[in-house]
Protein backbone atom coordinates (compact mmCIF):
# COMPACT_ATOMS: atom_id res chain seq x y z
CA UNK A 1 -131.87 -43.47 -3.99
CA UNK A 2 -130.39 -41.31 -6.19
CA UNK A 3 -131.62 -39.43 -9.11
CA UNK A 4 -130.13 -37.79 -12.55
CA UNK A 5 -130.97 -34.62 -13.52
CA UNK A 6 -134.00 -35.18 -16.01
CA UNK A 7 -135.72 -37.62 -13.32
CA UNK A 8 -135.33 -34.32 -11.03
CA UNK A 9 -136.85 -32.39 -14.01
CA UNK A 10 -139.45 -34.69 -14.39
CA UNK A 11 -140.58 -34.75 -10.57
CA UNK A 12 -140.26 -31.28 -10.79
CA UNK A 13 -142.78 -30.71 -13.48
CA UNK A 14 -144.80 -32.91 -11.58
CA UNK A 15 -144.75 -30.82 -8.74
CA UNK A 16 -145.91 -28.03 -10.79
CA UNK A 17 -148.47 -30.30 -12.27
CA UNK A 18 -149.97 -30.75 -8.91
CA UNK A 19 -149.61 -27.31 -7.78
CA UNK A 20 -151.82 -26.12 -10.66
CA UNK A 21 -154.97 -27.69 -10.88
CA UNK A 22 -155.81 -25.75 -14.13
CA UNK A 23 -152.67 -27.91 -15.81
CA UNK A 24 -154.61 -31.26 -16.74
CA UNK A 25 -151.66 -33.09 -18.15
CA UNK A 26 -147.67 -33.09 -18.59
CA UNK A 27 -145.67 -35.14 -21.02
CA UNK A 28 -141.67 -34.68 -20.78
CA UNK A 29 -139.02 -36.21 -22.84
CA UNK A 30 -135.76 -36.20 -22.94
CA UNK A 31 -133.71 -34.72 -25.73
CA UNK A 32 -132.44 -37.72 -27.39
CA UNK A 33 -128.82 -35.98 -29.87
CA UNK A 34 -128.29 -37.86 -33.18
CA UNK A 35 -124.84 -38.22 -34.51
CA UNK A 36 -124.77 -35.38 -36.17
CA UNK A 37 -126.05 -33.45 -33.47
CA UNK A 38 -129.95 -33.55 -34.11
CA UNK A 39 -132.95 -33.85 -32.31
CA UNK A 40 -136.50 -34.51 -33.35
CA UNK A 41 -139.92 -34.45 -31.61
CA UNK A 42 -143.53 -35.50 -33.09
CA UNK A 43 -146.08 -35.50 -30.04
CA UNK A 44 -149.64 -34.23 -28.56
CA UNK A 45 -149.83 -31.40 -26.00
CA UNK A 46 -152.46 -32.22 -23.90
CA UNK A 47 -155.32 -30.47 -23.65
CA UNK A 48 -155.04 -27.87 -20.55
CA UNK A 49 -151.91 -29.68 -20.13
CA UNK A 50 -147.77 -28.98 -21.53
CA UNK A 51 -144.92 -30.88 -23.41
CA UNK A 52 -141.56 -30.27 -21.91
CA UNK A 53 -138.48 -31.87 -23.82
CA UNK A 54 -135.56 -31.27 -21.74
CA UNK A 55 -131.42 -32.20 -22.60
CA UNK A 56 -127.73 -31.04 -21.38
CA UNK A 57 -126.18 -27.89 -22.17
CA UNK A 58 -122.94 -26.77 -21.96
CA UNK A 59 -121.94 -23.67 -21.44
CA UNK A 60 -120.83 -21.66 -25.11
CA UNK A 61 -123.18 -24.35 -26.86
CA UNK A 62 -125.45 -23.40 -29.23
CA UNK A 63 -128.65 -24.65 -30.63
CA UNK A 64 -130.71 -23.56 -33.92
CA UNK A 65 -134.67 -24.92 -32.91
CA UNK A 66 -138.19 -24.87 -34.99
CA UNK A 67 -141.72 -25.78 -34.19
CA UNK A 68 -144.65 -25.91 -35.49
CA UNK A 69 -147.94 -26.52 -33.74
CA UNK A 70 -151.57 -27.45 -35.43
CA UNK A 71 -153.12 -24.79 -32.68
CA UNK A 72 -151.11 -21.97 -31.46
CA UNK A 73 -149.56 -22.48 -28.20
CA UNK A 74 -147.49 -20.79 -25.24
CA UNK A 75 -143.91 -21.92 -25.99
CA UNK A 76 -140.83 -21.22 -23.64
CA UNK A 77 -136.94 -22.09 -23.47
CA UNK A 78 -136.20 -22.70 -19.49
CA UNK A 79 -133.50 -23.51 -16.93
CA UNK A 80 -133.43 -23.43 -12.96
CA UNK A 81 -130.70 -21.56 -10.68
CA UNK A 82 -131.63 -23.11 -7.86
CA UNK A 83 -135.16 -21.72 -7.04
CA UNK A 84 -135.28 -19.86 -9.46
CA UNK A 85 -136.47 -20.66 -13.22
CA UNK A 86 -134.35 -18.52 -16.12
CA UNK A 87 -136.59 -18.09 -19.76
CA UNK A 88 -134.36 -17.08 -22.17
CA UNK A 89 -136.88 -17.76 -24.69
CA UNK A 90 -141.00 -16.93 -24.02
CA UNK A 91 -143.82 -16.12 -26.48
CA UNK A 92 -147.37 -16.85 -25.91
CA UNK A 93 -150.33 -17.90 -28.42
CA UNK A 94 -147.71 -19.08 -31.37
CA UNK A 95 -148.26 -21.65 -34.02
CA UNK A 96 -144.66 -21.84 -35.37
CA UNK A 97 -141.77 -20.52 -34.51
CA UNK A 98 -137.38 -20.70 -34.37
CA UNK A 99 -134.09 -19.32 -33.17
CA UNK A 100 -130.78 -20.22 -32.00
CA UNK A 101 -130.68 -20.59 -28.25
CA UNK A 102 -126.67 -19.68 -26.50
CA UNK A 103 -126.21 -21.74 -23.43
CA UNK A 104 -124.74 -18.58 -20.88
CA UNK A 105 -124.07 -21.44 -18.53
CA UNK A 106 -124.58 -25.87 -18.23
CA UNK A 107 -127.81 -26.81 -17.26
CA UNK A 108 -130.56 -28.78 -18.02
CA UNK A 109 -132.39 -26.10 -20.51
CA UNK A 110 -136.28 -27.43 -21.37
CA UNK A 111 -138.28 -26.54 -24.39
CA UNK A 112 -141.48 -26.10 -23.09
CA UNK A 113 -145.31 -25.67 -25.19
CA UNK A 114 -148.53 -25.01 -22.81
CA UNK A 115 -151.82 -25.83 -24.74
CA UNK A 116 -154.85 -23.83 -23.35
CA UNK A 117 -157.17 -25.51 -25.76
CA UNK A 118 -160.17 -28.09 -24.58
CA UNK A 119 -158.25 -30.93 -27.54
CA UNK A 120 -154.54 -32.11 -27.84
CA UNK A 121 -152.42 -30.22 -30.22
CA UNK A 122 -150.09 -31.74 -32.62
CA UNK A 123 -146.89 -30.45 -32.21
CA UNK A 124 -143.04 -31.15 -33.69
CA UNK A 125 -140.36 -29.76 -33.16
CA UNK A 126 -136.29 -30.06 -34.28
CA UNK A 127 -133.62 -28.99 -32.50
CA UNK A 128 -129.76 -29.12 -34.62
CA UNK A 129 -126.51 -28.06 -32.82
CA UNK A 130 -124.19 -26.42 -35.69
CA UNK A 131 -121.62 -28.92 -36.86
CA UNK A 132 -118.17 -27.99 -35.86
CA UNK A 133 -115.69 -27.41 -38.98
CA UNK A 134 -113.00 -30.12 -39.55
């Protein structure tokens, strides 16, 4: 059977998952682009658990994203070159937080938030892609 590429993240965050018994719970989405090249996110991070919300990027794309988080969290931007995993974005312990990530190359980049508290956190986020001049 074959699989896309956010079923392959998916399993692969499961794989994690398993590997770390500390991790109690995942949730990933997929990026979901409005027409005018928008994104939005309202969810819980589990407790001891993460949120991944993963999309396409081509390469030369850019993307202004925000968050904000009831709790702070550990909050990363993340793609995979084969075995290995790429943060071009990582800060630990933040609440709220934004910035323009430049895809170097396509991949499947993930937005990522770790909560290390013992209750969900609420958590959106909103990703926008600049709209090209006419």
């Amino acid at each position: 059977m074959r699989t896309g590429p956010f079923a392959r993240i998916f399993f692969g965050a499961v794989l994690l998952w398993a590997a770390a018994p500390a991790v109690a719970d995942i949730g990933a989405f997929e990026i979901r682009w409005d027409l005018r090249g928008g994104a939005a996110l309202r969810t819980q991070v589990p407790p001891g658990g993460f949120t991944e919300w993963c999309g396409l990027l081509r390469a030369g794309e850019s993307v202004n994203w925000e968050f904000e988080a009831a709790d702070p969290v550990d909050m990363n931007i993340h793609f995979h070159e084969g075995r290995t995993v790429q943060f071009p974005v990582q800060r630990d312990g933040v609440r709220l937080w934004n910035g323009t990530l430049h895809a170097a190359v396509e991949q499947q980049y993930c937005w990522t938030w770790a909560n290390r508290h013992a209750t969900p956190v609420a958590l959106q986020a909103r990703l926008q892609k600049p709209l090209s001049p006419r």
